[in-house]
Structure formats: structure tokens, C-alpha cells
Protein backbone atom coordinates (compact mmCIF):
# COMPACT_ATOMS: atom_id res chain seq x y z
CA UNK A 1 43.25 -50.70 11.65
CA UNK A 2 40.20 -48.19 11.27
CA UNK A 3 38.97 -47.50 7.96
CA UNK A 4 40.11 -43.99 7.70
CA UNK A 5 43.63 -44.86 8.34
CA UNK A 6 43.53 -47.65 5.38
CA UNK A 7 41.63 -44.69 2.87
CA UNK A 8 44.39 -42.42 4.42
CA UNK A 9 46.95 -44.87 3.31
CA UNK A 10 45.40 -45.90 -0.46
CA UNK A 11 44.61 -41.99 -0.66
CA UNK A 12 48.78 -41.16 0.00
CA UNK A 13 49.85 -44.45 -1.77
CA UNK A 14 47.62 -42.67 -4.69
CA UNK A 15 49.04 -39.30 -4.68
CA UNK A 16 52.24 -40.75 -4.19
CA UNK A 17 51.99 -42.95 -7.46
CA UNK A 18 50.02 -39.61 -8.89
CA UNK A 19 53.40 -37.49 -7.97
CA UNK A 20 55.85 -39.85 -9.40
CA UNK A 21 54.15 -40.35 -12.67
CA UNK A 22 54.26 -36.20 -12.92
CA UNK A 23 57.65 -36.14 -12.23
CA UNK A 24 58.95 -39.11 -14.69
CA UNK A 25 56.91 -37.08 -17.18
CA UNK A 26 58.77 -33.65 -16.45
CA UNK A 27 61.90 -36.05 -15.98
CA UNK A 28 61.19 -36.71 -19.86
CA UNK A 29 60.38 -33.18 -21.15
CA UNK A 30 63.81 -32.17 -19.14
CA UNK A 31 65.51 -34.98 -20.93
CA UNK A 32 64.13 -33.78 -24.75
CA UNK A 33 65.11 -30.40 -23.77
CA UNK A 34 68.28 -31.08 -22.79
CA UNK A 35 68.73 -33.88 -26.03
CA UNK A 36 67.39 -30.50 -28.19
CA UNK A 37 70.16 -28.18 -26.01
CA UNK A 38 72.80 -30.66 -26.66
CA UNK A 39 72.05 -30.47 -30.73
CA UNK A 40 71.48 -26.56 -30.46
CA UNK A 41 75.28 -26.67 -28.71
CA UNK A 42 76.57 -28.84 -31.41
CA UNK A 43 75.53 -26.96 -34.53
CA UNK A 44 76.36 -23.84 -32.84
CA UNK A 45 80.14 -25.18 -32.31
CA UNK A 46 80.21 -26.77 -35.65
CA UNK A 47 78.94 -23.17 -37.01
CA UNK A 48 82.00 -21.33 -35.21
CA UNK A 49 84.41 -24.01 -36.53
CA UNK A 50 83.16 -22.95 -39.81
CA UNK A 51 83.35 -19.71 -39.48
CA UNK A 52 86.83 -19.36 -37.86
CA UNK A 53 88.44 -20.03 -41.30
CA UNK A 54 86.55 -17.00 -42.23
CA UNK A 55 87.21 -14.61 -39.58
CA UNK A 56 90.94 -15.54 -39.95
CA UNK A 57 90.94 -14.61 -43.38
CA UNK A 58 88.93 -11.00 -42.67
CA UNK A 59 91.49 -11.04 -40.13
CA UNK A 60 94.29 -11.36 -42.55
CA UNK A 61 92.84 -9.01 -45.53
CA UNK A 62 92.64 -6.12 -42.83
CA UNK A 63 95.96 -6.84 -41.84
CA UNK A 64 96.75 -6.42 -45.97
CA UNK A 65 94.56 -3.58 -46.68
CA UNK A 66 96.39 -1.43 -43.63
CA UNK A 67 99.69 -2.08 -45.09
CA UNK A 68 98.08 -1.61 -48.99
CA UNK A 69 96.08 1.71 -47.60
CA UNK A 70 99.20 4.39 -47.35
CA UNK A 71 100.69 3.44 -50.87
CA UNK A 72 97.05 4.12 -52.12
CA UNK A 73 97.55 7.26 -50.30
CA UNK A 74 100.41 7.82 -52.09
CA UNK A 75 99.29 7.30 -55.37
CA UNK A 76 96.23 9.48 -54.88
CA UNK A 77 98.35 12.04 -54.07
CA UNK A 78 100.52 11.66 -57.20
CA UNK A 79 97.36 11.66 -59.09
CA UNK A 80 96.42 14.64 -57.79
CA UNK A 81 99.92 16.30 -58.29
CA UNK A 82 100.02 15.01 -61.85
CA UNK A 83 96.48 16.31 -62.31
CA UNK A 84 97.20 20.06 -61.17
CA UNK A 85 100.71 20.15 -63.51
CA UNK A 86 98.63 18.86 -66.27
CA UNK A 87 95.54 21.82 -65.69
CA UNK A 88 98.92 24.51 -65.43
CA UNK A 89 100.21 23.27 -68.63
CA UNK A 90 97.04 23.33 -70.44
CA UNK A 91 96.12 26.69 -69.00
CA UNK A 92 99.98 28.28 -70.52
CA UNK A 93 99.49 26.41 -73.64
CA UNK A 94 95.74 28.10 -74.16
CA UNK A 95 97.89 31.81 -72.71
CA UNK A 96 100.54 31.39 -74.86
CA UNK A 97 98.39 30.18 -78.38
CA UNK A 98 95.05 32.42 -77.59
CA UNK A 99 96.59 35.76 -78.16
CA UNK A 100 98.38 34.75 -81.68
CA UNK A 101 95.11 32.68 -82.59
CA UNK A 102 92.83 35.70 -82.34
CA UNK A 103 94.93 37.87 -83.96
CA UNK A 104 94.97 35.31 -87.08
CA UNK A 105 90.93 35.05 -86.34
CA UNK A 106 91.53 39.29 -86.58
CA UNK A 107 93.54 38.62 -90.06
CA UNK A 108 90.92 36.20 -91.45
CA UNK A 109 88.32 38.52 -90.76
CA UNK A 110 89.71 41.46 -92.23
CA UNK A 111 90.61 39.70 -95.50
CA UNK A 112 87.41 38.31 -95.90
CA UNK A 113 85.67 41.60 -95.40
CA UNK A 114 88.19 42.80 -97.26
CA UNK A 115 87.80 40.54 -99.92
CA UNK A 116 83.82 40.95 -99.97
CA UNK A 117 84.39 44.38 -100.49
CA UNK A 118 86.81 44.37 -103.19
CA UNK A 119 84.33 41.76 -104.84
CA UNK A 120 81.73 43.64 -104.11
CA UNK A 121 82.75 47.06 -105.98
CA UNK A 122 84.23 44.73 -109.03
CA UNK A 123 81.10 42.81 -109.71
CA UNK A 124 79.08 46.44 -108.84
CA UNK A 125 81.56 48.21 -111.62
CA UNK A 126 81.08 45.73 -114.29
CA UNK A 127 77.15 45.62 -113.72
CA UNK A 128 77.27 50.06 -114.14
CA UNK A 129 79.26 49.54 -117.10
CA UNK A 130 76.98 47.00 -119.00
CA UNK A 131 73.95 49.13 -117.91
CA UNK A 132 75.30 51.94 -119.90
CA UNK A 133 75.57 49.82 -122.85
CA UNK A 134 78.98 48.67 -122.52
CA UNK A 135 80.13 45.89 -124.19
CA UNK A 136 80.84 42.69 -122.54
CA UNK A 137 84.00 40.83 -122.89
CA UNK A 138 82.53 37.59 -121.38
């Protein structure tokens, strides 16, 4: 056999032993990916296993709060009802007491300026008299 044909052979023996060590070596990255896939796949099922529980429950409170939400309607709307009798009462009550109220406020003010006057001309009497050398009866 000629020379070339033997350095032909050890050169293809060579890069065949070159190409199988590259591919057991992407063989084993493809394995560790896979092995790290594989764990990613796991916690990702054990996270919706724990969170099915959860959504069930969110599930179940909407379910509640659409049956709760129309007798909170309701009671909003008494609330409101109640609220406008109670501003129609207060408003008569104030209509029906504010007119006798300032006419007592009237009263009061013309007795006391009454009064003050009436004081006023007493007190102013008694000082004339003692002025004019009066006696005083003390």
C-alpha cells in the first residue's frame, strides 16, 4: 500500500476519532440540558399543582362576590333612600322651627333693647336728680 493511502487512512481514522469525541461531548451538553429541562418541567408542574388550590378558591370567591354584589346593590340603594328622607326631614324640621325661632330671636332683641333703654333713662333720672342736690335714698 503507498504511503499516501496509509496517511489517508491514519488522517480519516483521526478525524473520525476527532468527530466522535465532538459529538459524545455535544451528546453530554444535550443530556445536561435535557436533565436541567426535565427539573425546569418538574417545578413548573409542581408550581401549577400548587397553585390550582388557589385559582379554585379565586374561582369560588368570584362565584360568591357575584351572588353577594346585587344585595350590596340593594343596600346602597336603601342607604341612599334613607339618606334623602333623612335630608327632607331635617330640611321641614329647620322650615317649620326657623320662622318661630327668629321671631323669639325678634322678642329677645326687643326686650333687651327695651330693657337697656328703660335702664338707661332710670339710672340717667336718678344721676339728674342727685346733681341738683337731691337727696339719696341709697
Amino acid at each position: 500500500m503507498p504511503l499516501l493511502v496509509q496517511f489517508s487512512i491514519v488522517a480519516a481514522a483521526i478525524a473520525f476519532i476527532v468527530v466522535s469525541i465532538v459529538a459524545i461531548r455535544a451528546l453530554q451538553r444535550l443530556d445536561r440540558a435535557a436533565d436541567e429541562i426535565a427539573l425546569s418541567v418538574r417545578t413548573i408542574s409542581n408550581t401549577v399543582n400548587e397553585l390550582k388550590p388557589a385559582v379554585e378558591e379565586a374561582r369560588q370567591v368570584i362565584a360568591r362576590f357575584g351572588t353577594v354584589a346585587p344585595h350590596l346593590e340593594k343596600v346602597a340603594e336603601r342607604f341612599e333612600r334613607l339618606g334623602n328622607q333623612v335630608a327632607n326631614v331635617s330640611e321641614s324640621v329647620v322650615n317649620e322651627i326657623e320662622s318661630p325661632i327668629r321671631a323669639a330671636a325678634a322678642v329677645a332683641r326687643g326686650v333687651r333693647i327695651g330693657t337697656n333703654h328703660l335702664m338707661g333713662r332710670l339710672f340717667q333720672g336718678r344721676a339728674s336728680t342727685n346733681a341738683r342736690g337731691g337727696s339719696y335714698d341709697g
